[in-house]
C-alpha atoms as a PDB file:
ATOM      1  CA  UNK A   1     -18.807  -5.371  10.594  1.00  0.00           C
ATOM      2  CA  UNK A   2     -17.654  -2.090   9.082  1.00  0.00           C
ATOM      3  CA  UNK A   3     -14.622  -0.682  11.266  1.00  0.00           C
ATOM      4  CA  UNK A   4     -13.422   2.694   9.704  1.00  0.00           C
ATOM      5  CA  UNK A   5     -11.731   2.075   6.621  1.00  0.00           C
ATOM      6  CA  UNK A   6     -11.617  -1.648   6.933  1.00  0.00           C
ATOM      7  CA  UNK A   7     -13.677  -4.844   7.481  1.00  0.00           C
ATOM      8  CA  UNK A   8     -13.070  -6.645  10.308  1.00  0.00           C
ATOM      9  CA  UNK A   9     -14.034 -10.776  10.313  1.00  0.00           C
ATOM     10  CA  UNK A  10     -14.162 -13.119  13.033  1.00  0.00           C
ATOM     11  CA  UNK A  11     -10.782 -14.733  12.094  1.00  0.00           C
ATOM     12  CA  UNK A  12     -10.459 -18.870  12.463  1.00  0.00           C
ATOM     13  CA  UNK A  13      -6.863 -19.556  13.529  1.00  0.00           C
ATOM     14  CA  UNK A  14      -7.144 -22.701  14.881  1.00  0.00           C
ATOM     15  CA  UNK A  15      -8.160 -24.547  11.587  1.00  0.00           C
ATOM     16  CA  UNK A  16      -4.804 -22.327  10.022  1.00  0.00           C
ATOM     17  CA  UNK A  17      -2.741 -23.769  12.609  1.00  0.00           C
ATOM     18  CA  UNK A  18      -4.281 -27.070  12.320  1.00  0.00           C
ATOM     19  CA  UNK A  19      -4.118 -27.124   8.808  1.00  0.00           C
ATOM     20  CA  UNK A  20      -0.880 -25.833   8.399  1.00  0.00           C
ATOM     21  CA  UNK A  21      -1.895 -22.900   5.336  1.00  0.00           C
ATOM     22  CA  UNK A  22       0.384 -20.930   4.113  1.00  0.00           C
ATOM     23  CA  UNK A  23      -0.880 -17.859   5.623  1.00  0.00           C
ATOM     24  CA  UNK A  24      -0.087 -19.431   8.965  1.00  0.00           C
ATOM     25  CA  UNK A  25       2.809 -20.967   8.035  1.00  0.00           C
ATOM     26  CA  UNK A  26       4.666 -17.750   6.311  1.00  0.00           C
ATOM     27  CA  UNK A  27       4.051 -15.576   9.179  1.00  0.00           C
ATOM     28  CA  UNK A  28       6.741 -15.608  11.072  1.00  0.00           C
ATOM     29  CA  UNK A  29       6.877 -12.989  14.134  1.00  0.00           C
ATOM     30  CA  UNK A  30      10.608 -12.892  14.657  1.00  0.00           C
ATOM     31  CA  UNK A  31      11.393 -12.168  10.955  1.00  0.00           C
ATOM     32  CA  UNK A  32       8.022 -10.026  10.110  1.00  0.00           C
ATOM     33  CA  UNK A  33       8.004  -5.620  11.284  1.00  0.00           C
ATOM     34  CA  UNK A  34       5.594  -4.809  12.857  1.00  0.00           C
ATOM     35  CA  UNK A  35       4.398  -1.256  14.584  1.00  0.00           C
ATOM     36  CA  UNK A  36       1.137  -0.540  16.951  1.00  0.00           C
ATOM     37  CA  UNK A  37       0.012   2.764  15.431  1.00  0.00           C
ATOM     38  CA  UNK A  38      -3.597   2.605  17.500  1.00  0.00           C
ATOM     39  CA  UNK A  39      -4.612   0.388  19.888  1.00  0.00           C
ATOM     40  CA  UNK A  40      -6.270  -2.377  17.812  1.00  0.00           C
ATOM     41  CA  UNK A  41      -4.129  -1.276  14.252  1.00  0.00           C
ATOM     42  CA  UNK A  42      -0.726  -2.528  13.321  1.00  0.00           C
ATOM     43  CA  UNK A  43       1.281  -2.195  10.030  1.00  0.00           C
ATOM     44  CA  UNK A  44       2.813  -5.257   9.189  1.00  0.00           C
ATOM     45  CA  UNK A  45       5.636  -6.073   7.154  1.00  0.00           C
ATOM     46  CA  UNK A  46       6.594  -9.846   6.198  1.00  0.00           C
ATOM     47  CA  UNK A  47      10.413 -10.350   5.250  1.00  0.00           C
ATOM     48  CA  UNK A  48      10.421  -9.285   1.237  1.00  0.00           C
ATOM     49  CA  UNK A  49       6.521  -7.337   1.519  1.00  0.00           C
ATOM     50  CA  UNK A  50       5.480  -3.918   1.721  1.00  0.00           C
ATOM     51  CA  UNK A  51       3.618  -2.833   4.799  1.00  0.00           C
ATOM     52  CA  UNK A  52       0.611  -3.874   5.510  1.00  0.00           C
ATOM     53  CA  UNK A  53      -2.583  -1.730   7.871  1.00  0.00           C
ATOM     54  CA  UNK A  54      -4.162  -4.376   9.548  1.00  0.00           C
ATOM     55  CA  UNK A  55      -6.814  -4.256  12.240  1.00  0.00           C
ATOM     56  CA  UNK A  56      -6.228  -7.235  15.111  1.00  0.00           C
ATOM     57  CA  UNK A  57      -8.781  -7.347  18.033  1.00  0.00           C
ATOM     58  CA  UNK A  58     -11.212  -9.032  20.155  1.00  0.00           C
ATOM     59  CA  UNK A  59     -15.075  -8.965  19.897  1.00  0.00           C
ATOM     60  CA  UNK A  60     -16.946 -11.044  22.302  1.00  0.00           C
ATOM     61  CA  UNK A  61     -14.091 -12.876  23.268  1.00  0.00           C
ATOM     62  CA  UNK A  62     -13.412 -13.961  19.779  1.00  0.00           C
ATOM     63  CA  UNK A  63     -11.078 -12.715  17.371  1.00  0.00           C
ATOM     64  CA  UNK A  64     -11.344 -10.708  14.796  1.00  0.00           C
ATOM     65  CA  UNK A  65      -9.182  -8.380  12.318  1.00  0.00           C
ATOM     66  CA  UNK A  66      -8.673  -7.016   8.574  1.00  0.00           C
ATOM     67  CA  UNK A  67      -6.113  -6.415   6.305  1.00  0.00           C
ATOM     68  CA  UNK A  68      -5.821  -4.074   3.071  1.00  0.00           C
ATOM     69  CA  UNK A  69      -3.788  -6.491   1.920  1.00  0.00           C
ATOM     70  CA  UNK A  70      -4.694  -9.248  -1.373  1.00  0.00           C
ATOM     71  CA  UNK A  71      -4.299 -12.194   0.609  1.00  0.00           C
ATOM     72  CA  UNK A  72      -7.027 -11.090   2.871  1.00  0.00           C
ATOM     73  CA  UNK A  73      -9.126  -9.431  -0.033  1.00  0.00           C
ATOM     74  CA  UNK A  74      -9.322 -12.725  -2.430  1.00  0.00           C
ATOM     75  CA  UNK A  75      -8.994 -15.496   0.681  1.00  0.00           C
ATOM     76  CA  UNK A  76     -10.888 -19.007   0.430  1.00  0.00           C
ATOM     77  CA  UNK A  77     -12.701 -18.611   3.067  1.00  0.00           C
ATOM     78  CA  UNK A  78     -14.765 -15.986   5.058  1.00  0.00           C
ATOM     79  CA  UNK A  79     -12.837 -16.449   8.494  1.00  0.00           C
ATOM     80  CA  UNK A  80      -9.530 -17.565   6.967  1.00  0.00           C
ATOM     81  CA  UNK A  81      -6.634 -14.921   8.117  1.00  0.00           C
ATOM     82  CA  UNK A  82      -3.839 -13.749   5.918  1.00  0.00           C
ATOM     83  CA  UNK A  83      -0.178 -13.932   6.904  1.00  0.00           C
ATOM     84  CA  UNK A  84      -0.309 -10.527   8.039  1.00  0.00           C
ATOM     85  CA  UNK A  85      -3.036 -11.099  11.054  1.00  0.00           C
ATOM     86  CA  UNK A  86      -1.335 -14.695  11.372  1.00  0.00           C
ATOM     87  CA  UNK A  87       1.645 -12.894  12.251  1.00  0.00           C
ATOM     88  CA  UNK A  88      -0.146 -10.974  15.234  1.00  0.00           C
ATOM     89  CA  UNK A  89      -1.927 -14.030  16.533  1.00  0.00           C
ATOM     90  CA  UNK A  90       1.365 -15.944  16.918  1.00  0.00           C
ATOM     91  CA  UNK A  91       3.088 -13.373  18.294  1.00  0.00           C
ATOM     92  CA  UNK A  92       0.712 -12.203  20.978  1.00  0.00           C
ATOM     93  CA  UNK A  93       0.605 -16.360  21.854  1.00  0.00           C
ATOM     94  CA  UNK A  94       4.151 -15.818  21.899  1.00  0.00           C
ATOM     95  CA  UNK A  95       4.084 -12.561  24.415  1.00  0.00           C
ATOM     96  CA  UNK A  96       1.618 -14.905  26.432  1.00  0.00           C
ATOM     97  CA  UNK A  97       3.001 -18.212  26.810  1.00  0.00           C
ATOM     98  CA  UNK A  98       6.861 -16.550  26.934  1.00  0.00           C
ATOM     99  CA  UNK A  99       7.243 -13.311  27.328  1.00  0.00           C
ATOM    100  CA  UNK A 100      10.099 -13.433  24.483  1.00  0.00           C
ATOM    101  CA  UNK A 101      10.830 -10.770  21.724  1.00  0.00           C
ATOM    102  CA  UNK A 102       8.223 -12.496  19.201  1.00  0.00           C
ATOM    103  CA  UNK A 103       5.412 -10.831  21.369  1.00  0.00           C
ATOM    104  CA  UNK A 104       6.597  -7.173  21.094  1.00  0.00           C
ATOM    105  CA  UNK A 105       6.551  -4.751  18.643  1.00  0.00           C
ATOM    106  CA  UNK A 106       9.095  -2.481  17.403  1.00  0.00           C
ATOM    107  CA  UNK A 107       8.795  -0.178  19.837  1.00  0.00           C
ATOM    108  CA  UNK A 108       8.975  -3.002  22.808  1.00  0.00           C
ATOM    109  CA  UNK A 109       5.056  -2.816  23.323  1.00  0.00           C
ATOM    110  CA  UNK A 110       3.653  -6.328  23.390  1.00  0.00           C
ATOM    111  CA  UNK A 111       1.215  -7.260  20.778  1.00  0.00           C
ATOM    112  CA  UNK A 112      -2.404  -8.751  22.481  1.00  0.00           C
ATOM    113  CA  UNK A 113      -5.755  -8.473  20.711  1.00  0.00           C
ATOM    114  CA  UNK A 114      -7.314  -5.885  22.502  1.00  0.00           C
ATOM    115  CA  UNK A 115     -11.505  -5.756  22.979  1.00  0.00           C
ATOM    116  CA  UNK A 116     -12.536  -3.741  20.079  1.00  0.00           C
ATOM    117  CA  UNK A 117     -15.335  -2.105  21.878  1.00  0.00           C
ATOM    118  CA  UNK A 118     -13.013   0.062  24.185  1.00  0.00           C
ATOM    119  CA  UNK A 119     -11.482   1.472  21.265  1.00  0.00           C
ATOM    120  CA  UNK A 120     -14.011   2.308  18.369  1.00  0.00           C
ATOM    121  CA  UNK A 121     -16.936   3.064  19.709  1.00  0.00           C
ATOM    122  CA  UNK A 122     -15.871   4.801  23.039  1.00  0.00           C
ATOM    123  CA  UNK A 123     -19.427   5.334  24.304  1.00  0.00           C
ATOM    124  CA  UNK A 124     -22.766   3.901  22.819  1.00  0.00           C
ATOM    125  CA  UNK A 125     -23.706   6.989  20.635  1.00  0.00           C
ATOM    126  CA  UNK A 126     -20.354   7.253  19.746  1.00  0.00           C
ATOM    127  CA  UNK A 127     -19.640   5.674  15.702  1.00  0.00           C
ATOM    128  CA  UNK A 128     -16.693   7.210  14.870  1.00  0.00           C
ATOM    129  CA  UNK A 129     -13.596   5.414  15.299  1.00  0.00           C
ATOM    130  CA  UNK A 130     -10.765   6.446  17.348  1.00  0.00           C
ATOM    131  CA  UNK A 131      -8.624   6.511  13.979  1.00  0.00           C
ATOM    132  CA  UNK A 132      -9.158   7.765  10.582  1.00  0.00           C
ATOM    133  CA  UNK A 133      -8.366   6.715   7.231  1.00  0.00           C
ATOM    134  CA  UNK A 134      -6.173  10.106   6.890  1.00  0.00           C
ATOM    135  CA  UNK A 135      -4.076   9.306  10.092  1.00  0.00           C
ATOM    136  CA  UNK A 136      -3.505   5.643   8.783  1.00  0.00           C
ATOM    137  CA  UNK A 137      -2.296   7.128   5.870  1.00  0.00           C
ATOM    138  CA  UNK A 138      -0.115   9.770   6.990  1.00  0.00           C
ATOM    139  CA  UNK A 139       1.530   7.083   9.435  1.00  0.00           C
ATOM    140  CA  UNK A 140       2.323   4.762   6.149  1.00  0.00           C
ATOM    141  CA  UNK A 141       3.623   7.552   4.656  1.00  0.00           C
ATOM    142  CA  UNK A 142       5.807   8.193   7.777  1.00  0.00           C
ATOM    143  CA  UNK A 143       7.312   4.835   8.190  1.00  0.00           C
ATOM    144  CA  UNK A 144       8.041   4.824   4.464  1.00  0.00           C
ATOM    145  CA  UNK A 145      10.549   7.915   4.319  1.00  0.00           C
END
């Protein structure tokens, strides 16, 4: 599925959990950064990275999300997330089960996988998304100065 700029995968965190990867187990939401910057995009930072676009969602009740980071460009498997979308999974299972600061963003907002349909395509002729490339950009470049 082409989203934009980015791919976006059905995403398998249960077998992450389950297996205990390293993806899942260095994302931490508590020590990670991250910012909404549209509705289904977040730039992630893990402690000791650089910042990360990354695309978190729902599609059919499933998840799904990209990176532009390596870990999700060379990962084992198809549906395997990197520790940048593992971050947003356990944190928006944090916001749900808690309520605590591991849900929420920087800005207080709570991180949840939105449905991806609402936001991209806003009507069925519609297939531009609601965010470009250049604005993705020019909010890196932002949170970088």
């Amino acid at each position: 599925m082409q989203r934009g700029w980015s791919v976006v995968q059905y995403l398998d965190f249960k077998r992450e959990r389950d297996e205990s990867t390293t993806s899942w187990v260095r994302a931490d939401p508590v020590a990670a950064l991250v910012e909404r910057i549209a509705p289904t995009t977040y730039l992630v930072t893990l402690p000791g990275g650089s910042a990360h676009v990354v695309e978190y969602g729902k599609e059919r009740g499933a998840r799904v999300g990209g990176c532009d980071g390596k870990g999700f460009e060379f990962r084992d498997k198809e549906d395997s997330p990197c520790a940048h979308l593992c971050v947003l999974r356990k944190a928006e299972w944090s916001y749900n089960q808690f309520g605590d600061d591991a849900g929420y963003d920087v800005n207080g907002e709570p991180i949840v996988a939105h449905d991806t349909a609402e936001y991209v395509a806003p009507d069925a002729t519609s297939t531009t998304p609601r965010r470009s490339g250049r604005s993705v950009r020019r909010a890196l470049r932002t949170r970088r100065d």
